[in-house]
C-alpha atoms as a PDB file:
ATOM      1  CA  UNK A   1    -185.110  75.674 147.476  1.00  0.00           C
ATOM      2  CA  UNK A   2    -184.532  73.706 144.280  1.00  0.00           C
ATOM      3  CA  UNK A   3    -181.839  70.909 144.644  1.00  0.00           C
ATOM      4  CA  UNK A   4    -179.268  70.068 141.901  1.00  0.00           C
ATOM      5  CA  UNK A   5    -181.097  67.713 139.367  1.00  0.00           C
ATOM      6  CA  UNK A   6    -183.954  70.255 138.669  1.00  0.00           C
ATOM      7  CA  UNK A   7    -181.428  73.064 138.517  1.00  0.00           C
ATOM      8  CA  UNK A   8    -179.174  70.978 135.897  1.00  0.00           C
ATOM      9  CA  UNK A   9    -182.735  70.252 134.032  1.00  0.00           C
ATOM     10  CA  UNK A  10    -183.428  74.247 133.671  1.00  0.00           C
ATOM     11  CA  UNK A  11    -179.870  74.558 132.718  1.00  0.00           C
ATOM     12  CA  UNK A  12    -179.495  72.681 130.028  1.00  0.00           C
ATOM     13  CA  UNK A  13    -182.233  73.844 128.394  1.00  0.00           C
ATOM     14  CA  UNK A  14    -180.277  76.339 126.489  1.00  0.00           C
ATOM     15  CA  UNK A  15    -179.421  74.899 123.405  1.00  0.00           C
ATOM     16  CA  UNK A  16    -175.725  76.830 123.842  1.00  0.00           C
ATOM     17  CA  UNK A  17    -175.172  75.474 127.970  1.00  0.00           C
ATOM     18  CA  UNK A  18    -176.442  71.973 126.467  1.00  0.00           C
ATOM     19  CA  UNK A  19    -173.586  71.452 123.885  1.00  0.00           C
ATOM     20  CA  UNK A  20    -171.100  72.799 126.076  1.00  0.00           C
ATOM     21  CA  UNK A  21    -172.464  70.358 129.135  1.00  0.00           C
ATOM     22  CA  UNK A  22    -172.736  67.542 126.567  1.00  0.00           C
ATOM     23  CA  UNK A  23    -168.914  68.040 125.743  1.00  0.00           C
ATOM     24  CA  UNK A  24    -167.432  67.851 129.028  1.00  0.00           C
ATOM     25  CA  UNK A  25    -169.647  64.693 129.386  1.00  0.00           C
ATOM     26  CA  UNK A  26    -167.102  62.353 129.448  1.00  0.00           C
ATOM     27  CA  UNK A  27    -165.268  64.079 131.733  1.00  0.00           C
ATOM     28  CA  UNK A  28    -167.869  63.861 134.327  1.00  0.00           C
ATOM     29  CA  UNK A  29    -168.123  60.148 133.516  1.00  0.00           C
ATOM     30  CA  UNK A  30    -165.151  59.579 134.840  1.00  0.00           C
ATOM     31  CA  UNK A  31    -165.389  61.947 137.812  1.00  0.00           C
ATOM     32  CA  UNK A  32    -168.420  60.027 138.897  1.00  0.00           C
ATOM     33  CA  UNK A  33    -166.710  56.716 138.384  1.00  0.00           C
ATOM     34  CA  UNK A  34    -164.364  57.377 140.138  1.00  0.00           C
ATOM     35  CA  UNK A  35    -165.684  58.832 142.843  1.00  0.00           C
ATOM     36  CA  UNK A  36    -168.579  56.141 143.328  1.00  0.00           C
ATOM     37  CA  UNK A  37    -165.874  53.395 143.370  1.00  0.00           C
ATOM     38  CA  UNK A  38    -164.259  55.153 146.029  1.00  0.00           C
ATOM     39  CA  UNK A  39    -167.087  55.623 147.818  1.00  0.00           C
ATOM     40  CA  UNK A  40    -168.462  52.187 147.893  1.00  0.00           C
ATOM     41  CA  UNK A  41    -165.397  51.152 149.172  1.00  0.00           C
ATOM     42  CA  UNK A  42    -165.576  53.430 152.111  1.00  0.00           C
ATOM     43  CA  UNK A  43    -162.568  55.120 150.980  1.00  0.00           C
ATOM     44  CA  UNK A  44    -161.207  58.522 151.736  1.00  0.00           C
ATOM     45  CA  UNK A  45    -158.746  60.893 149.085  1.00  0.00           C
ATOM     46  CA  UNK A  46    -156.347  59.874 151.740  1.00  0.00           C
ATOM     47  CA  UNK A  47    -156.971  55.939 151.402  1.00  0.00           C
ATOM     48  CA  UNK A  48    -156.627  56.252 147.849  1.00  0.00           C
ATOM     49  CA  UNK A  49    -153.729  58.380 148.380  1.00  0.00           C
ATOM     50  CA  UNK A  50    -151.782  55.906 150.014  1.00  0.00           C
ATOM     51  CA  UNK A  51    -152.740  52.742 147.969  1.00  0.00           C
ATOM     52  CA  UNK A  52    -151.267  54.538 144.909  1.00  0.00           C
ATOM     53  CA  UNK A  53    -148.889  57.124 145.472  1.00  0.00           C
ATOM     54  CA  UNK A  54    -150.921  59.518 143.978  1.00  0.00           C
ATOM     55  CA  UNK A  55    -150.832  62.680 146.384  1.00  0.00           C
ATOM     56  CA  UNK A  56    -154.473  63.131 147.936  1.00  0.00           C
ATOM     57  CA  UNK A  57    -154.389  66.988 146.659  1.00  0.00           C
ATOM     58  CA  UNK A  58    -153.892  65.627 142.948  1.00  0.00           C
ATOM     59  CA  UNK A  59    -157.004  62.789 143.309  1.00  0.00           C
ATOM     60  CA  UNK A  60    -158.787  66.310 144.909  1.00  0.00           C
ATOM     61  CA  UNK A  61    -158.070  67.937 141.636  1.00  0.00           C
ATOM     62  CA  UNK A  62    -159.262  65.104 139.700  1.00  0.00           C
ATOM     63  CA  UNK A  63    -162.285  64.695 141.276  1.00  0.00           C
ATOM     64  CA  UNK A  64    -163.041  68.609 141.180  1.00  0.00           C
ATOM     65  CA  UNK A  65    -162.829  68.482 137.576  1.00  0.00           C
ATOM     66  CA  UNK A  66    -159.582  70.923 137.583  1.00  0.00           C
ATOM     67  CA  UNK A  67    -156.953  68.132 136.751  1.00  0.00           C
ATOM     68  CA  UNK A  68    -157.566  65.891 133.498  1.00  0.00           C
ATOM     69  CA  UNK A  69    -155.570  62.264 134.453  1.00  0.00           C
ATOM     70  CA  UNK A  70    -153.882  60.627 131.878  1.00  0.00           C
ATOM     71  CA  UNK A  71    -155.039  56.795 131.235  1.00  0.00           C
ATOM     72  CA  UNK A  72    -152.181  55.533 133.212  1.00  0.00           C
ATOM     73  CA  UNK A  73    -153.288  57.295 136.260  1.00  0.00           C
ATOM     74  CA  UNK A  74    -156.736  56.125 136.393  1.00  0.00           C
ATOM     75  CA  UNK A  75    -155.548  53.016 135.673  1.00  0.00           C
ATOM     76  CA  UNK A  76    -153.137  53.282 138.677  1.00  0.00           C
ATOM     77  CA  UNK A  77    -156.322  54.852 140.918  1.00  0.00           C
ATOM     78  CA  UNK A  78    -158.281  51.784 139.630  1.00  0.00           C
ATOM     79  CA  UNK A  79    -155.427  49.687 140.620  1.00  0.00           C
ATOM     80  CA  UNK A  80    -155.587  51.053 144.048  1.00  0.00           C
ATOM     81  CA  UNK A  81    -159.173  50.326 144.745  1.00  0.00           C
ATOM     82  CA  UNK A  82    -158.653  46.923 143.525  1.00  0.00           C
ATOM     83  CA  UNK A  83    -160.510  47.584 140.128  1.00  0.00           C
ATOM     84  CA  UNK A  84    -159.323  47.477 136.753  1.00  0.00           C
ATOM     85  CA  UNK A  85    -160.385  50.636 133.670  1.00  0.00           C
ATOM     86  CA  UNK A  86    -162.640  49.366 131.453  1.00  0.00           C
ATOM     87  CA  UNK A  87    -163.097  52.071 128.338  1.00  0.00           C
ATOM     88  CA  UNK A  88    -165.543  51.857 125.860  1.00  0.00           C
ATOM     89  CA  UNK A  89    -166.370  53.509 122.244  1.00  0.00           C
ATOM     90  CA  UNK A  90    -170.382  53.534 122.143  1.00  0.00           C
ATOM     91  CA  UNK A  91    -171.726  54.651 118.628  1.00  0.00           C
ATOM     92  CA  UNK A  92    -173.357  57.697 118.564  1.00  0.00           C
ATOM     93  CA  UNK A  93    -177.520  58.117 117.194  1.00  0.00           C
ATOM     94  CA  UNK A  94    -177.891  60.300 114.454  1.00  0.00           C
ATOM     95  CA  UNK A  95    -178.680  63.274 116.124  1.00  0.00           C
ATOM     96  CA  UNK A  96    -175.103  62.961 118.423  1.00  0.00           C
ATOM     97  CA  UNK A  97    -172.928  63.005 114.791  1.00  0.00           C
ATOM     98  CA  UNK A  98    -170.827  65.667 114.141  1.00  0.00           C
ATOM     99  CA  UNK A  99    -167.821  66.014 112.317  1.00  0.00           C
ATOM    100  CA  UNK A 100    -164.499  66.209 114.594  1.00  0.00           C
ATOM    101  CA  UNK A 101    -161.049  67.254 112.695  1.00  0.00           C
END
């Protein structure tokens, strides 16, 4: 059986998958932020769900990558596990630049 990591590995060897993956990227940054500060603090959807007023089927969503939260909602889910957003620009190398219009 191969587990995730080595799967992901073989996957994004295609040039094509790669891009795409690379994309989404900061998508799943915040997915796993999120989720990892929830987890640390040994809290459930429901937990969070409560301490925000966000419904537990929309953090779900979120964290299942089929709901994109605006800034004010992760900064309310932040809020809510006592944490505050922190965003950052970091400069791409040379082979990251590409033109975006």
């Amino acid at each position: 059986m191969v587990n995730y990591n080595d799967y992901k590995e073989q996957l994004l060897k295609d040039p094509e998958l790669k891009a795409e993956y690379d994309a989404l990227e900061p998508e799943y940054d915040i997915i796993n932020a999120m989720i990892e500060a929830r987890k640390s603090l040994k809290m459930t959807q429901k937990d969070l769900s409560e301490a925000t007023g966000i419904t537990q089927a929309d953090i779900s969503r979120i964290e299942n990558g089929t709901r994109n939260p605006s800034i004010e909602m992760v900064k309310r889910l932040a809020a809510g596990m006592g944490m505050r957003l922190k965003l950052e620009f970091i400069p791409l190398d040379q082979k990251e630049k590409v033109s975006i219009r």
